[in-house]
C-alpha atoms as a PDB file:
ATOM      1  CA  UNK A   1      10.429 -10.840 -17.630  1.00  0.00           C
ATOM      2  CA  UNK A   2       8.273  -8.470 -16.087  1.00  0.00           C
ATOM      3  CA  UNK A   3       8.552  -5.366 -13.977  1.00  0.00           C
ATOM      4  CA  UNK A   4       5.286  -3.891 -12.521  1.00  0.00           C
ATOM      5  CA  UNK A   5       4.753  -0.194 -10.810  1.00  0.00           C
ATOM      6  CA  UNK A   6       5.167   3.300 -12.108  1.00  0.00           C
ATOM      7  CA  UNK A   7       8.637   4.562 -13.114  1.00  0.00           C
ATOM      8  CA  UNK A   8       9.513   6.456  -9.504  1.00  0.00           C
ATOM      9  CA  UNK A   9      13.446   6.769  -9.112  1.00  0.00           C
ATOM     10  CA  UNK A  10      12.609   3.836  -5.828  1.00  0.00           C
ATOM     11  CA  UNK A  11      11.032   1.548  -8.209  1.00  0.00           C
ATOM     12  CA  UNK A  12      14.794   1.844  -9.731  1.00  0.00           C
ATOM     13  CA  UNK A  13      13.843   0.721 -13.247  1.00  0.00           C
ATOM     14  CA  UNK A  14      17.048   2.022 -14.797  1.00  0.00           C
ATOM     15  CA  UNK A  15      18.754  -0.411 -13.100  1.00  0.00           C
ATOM     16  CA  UNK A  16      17.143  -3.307 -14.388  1.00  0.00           C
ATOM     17  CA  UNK A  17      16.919  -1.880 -18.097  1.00  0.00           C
ATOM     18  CA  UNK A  18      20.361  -1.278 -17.705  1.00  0.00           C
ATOM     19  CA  UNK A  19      21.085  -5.017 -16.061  1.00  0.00           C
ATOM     20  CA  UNK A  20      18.601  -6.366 -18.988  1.00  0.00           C
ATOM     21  CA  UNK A  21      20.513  -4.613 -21.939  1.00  0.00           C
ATOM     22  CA  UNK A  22      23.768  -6.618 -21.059  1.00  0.00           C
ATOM     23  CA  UNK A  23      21.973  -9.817 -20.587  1.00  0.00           C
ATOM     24  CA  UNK A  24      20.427  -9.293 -23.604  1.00  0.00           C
ATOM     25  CA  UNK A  25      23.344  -9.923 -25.651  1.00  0.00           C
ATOM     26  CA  UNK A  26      23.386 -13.210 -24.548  1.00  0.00           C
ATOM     27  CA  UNK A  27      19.627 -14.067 -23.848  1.00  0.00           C
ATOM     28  CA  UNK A  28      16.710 -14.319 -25.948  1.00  0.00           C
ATOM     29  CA  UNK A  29      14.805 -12.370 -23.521  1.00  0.00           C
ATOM     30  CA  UNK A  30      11.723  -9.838 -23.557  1.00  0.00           C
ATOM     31  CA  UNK A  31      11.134  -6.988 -20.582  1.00  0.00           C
ATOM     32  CA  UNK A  32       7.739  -5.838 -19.969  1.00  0.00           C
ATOM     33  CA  UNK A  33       7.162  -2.544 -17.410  1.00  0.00           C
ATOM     34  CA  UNK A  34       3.480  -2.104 -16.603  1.00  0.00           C
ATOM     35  CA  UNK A  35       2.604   1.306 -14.992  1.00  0.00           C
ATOM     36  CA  UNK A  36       2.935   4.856 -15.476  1.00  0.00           C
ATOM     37  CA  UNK A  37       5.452   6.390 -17.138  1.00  0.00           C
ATOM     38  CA  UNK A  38       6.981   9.096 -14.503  1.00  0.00           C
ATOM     39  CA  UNK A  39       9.860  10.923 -13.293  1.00  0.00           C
ATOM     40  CA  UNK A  40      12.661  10.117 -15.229  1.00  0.00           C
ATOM     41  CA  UNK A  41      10.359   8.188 -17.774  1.00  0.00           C
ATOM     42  CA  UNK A  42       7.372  10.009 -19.064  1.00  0.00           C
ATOM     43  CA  UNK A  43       9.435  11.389 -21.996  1.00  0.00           C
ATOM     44  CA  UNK A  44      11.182   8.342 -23.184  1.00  0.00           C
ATOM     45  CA  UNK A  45      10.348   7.142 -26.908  1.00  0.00           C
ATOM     46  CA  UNK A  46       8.559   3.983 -26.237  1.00  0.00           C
ATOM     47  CA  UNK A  47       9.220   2.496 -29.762  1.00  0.00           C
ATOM     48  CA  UNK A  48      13.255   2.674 -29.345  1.00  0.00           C
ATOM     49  CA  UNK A  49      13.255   0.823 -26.394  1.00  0.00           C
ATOM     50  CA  UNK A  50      10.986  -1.709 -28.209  1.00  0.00           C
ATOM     51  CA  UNK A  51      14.030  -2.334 -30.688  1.00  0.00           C
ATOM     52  CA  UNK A  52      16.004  -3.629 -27.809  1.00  0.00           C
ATOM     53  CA  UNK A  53      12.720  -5.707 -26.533  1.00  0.00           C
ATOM     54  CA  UNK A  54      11.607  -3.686 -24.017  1.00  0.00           C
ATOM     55  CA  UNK A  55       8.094  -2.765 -23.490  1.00  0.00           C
ATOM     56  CA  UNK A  56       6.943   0.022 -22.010  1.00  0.00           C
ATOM     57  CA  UNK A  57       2.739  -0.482 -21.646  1.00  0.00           C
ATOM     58  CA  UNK A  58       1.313   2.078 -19.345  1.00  0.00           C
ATOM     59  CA  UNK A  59      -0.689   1.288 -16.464  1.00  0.00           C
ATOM     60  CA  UNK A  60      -2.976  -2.009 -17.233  1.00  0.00           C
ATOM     61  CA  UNK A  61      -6.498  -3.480 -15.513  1.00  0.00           C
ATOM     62  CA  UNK A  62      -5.013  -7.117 -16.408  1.00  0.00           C
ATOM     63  CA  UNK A  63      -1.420  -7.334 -14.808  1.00  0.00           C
ATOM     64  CA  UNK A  64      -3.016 -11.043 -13.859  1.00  0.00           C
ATOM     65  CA  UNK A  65      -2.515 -11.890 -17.286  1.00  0.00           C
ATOM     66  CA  UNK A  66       0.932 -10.534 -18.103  1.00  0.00           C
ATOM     67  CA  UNK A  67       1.708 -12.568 -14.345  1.00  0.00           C
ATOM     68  CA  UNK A  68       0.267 -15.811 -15.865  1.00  0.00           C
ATOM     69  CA  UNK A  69       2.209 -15.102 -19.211  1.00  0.00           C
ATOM     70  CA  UNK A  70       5.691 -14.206 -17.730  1.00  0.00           C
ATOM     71  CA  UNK A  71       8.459 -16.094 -16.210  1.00  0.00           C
ATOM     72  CA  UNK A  72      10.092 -13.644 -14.008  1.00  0.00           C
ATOM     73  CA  UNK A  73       8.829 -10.568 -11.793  1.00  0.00           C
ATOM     74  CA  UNK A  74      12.044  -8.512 -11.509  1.00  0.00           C
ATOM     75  CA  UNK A  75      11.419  -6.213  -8.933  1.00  0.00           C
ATOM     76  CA  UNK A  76      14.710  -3.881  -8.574  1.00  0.00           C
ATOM     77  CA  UNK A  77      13.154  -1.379  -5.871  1.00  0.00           C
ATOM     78  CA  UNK A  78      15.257   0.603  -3.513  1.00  0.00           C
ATOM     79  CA  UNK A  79      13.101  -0.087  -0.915  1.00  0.00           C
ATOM     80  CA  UNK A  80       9.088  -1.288  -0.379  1.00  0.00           C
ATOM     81  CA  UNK A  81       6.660  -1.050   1.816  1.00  0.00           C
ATOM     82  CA  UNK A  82       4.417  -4.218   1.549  1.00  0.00           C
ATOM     83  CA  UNK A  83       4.733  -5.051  -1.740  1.00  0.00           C
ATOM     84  CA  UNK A  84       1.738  -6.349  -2.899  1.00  0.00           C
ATOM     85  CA  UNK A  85       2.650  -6.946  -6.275  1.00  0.00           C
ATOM     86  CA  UNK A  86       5.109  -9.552  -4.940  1.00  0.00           C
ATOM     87  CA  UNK A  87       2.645 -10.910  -2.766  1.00  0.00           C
ATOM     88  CA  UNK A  88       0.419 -11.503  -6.559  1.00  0.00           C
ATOM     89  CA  UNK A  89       3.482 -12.609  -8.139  1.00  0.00           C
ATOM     90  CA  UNK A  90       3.373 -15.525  -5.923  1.00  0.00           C
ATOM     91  CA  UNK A  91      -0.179 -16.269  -6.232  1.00  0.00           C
ATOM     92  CA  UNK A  92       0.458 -16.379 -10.065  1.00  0.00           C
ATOM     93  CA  UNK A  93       3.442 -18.914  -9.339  1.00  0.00           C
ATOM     94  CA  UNK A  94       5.739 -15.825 -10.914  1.00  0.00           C
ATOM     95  CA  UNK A  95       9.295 -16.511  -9.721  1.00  0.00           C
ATOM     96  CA  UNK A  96      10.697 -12.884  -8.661  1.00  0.00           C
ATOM     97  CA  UNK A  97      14.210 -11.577  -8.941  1.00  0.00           C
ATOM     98  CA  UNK A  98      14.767  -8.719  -6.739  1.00  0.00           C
ATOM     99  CA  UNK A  99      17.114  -6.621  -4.954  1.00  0.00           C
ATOM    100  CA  UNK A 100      17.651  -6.761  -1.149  1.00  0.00           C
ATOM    101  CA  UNK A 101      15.527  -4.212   0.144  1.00  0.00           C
ATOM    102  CA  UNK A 102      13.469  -3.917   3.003  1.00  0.00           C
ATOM    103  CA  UNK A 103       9.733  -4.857   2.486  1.00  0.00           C
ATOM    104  CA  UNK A 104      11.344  -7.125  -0.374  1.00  0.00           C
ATOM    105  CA  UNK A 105      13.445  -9.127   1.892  1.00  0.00           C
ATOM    106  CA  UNK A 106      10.769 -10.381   4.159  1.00  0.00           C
ATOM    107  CA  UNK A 107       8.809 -11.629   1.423  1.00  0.00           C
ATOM    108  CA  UNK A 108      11.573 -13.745  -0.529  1.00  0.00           C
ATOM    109  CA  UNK A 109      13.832 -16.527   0.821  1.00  0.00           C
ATOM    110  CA  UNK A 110      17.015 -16.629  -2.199  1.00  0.00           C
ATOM    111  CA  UNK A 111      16.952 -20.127  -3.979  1.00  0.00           C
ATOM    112  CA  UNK A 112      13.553 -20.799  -2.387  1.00  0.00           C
ATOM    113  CA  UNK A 113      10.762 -18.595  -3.725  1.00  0.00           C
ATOM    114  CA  UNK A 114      13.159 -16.485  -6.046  1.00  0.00           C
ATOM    115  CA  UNK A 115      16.467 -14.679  -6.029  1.00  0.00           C
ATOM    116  CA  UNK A 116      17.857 -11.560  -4.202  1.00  0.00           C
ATOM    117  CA  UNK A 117      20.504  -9.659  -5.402  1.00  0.00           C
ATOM    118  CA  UNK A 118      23.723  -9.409  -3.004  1.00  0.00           C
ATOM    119  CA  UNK A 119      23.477  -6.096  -2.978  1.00  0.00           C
ATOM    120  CA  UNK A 120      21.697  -2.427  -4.607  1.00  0.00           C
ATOM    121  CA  UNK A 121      24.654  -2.991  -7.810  1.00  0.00           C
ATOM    122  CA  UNK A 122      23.693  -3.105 -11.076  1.00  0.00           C
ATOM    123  CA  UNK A 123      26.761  -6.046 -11.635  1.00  0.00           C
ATOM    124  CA  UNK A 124      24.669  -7.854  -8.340  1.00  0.00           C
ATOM    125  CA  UNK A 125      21.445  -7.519  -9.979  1.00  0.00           C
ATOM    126  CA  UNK A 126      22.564  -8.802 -13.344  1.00  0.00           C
ATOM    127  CA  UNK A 127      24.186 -11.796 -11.664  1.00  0.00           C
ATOM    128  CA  UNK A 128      20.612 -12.450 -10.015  1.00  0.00           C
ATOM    129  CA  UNK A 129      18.725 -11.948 -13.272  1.00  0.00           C
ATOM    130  CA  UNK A 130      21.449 -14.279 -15.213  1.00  0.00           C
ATOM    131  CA  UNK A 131      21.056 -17.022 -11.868  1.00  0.00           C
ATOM    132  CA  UNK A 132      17.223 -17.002 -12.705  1.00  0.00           C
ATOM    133  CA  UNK A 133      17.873 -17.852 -16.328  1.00  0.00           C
ATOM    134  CA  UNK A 134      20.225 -20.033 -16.068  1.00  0.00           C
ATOM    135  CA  UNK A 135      18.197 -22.456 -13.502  1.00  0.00           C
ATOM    136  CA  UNK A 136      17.054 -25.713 -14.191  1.00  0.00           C
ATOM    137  CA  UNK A 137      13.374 -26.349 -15.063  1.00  0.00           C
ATOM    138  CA  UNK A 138      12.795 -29.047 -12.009  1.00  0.00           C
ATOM    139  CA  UNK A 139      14.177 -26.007 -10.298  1.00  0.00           C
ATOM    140  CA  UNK A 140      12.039 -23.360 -10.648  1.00  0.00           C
ATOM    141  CA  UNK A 141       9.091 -25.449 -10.081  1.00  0.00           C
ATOM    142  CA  UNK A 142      10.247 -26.293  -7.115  1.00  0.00           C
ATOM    143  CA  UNK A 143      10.157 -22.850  -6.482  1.00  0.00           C
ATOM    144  CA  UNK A 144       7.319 -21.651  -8.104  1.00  0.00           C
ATOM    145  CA  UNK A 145       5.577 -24.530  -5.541  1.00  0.00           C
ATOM    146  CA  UNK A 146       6.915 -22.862  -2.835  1.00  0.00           C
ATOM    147  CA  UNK A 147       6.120 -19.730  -3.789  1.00  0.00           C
ATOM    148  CA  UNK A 148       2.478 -20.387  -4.157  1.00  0.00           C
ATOM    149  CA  UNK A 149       2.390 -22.694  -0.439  1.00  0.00           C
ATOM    150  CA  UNK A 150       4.090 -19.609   0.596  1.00  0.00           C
ATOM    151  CA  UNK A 151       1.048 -16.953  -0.603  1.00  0.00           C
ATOM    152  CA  UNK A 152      -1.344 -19.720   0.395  1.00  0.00           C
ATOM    153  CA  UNK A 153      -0.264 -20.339   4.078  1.00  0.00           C
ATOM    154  CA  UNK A 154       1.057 -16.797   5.223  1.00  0.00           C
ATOM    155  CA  UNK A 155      -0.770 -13.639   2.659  1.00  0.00           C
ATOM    156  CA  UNK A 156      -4.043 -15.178   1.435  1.00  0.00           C
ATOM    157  CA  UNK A 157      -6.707 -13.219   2.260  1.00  0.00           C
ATOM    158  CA  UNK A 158      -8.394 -15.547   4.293  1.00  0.00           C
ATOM    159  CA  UNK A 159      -5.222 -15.385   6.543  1.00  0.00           C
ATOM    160  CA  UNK A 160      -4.832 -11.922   6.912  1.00  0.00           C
ATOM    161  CA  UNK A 161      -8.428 -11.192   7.161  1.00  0.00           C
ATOM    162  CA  UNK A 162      -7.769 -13.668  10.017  1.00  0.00           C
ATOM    163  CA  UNK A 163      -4.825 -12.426  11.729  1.00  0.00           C
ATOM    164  CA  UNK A 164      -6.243  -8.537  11.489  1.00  0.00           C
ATOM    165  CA  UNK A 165      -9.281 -10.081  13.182  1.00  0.00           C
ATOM    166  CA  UNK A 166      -7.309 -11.402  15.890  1.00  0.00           C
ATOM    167  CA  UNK A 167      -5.215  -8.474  16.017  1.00  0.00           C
ATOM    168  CA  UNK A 168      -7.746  -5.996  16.680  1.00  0.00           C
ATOM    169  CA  UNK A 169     -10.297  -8.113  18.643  1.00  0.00           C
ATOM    170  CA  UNK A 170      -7.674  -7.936  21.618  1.00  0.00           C
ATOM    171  CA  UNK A 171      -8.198  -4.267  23.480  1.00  0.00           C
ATOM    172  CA  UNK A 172      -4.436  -2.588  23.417  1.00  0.00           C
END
């Protein structure tokens, strides 16, 4: 699983560390968090969160490759703008698990592209995580396909170079 932005009380990360410690009594399952330890976070002792695999690894140039090397983007936020790293989790056929904010929402149809949380709850957002893991393979391909069509059709840049083009071309 991975979780990617700095540690900002929106981003919510203590939710999902909180959601991932009970699943991962049940789970074989590794957390990484890419970005800057803040708020809340820039104390913690990296190493005993490491016993519970969780892995705390700063702010990265390659989040590509943790994307490509990751099943899940889990993506807990209060609320989001336009979440680009969704929009790259996509791309990178990353199935995300997220709860139902707005900015999130638009971007993620649940059981399609990934899975939204019923509500902000930690209990909601550990039954999402647990959903994910428990899906079948032929599933989550699916998914993963339709994430990627998804990227490809509406947020490539080609598209939205072309819809700001025709945007602003038109005098208000």
């Amino acid at each position: 699983m991975l979780a990617v932005g700095n540690t900002r009380k929106e981003k919510n990360f203590q939710l999902l560390i909180d959601a991932f410690n009970n699943l991962k009594k049940n789970y074989d399952i590794k957390l990484t968090i890419l970005g800057a330890l803040v708020e809340g976070f820039q104390f913690v002792d990296v190493k005993e969160y490491e016993k519970n695999s969780i892995f705390f690894k700063g702010s990265v140039n390659n989040v590509q490759d943790y994307m490509k090397n990751s099943s899940f983007l889990c993506m807990p936020s209060i609320h989001e703008g336009m979440p680009i790293t969704l929009l790259e989790a996509k791309a990178n056929s990353l199935i995300p698990v997220v709860t139902p904010a707005p900015g999130i929402i638009e971007l993620v149809t649940n059981n399609e592209d990934g899975f939204i949380a019923n509500d902000m709850t930690q209990q909601s957002y550990e039954l999402a995580l647990k959903e994910a893991l428990e899906c079948d393979e032929s599933t989550l391909s699916m998914m993963k396909k339709k994430a990627v069509e998804d990227y490809n059709n509406l947020y490539s840049m080609t598209i939205c170079e072309r819809n700001y083009f025709e945007y602003y071309k038109n005098p208000i």
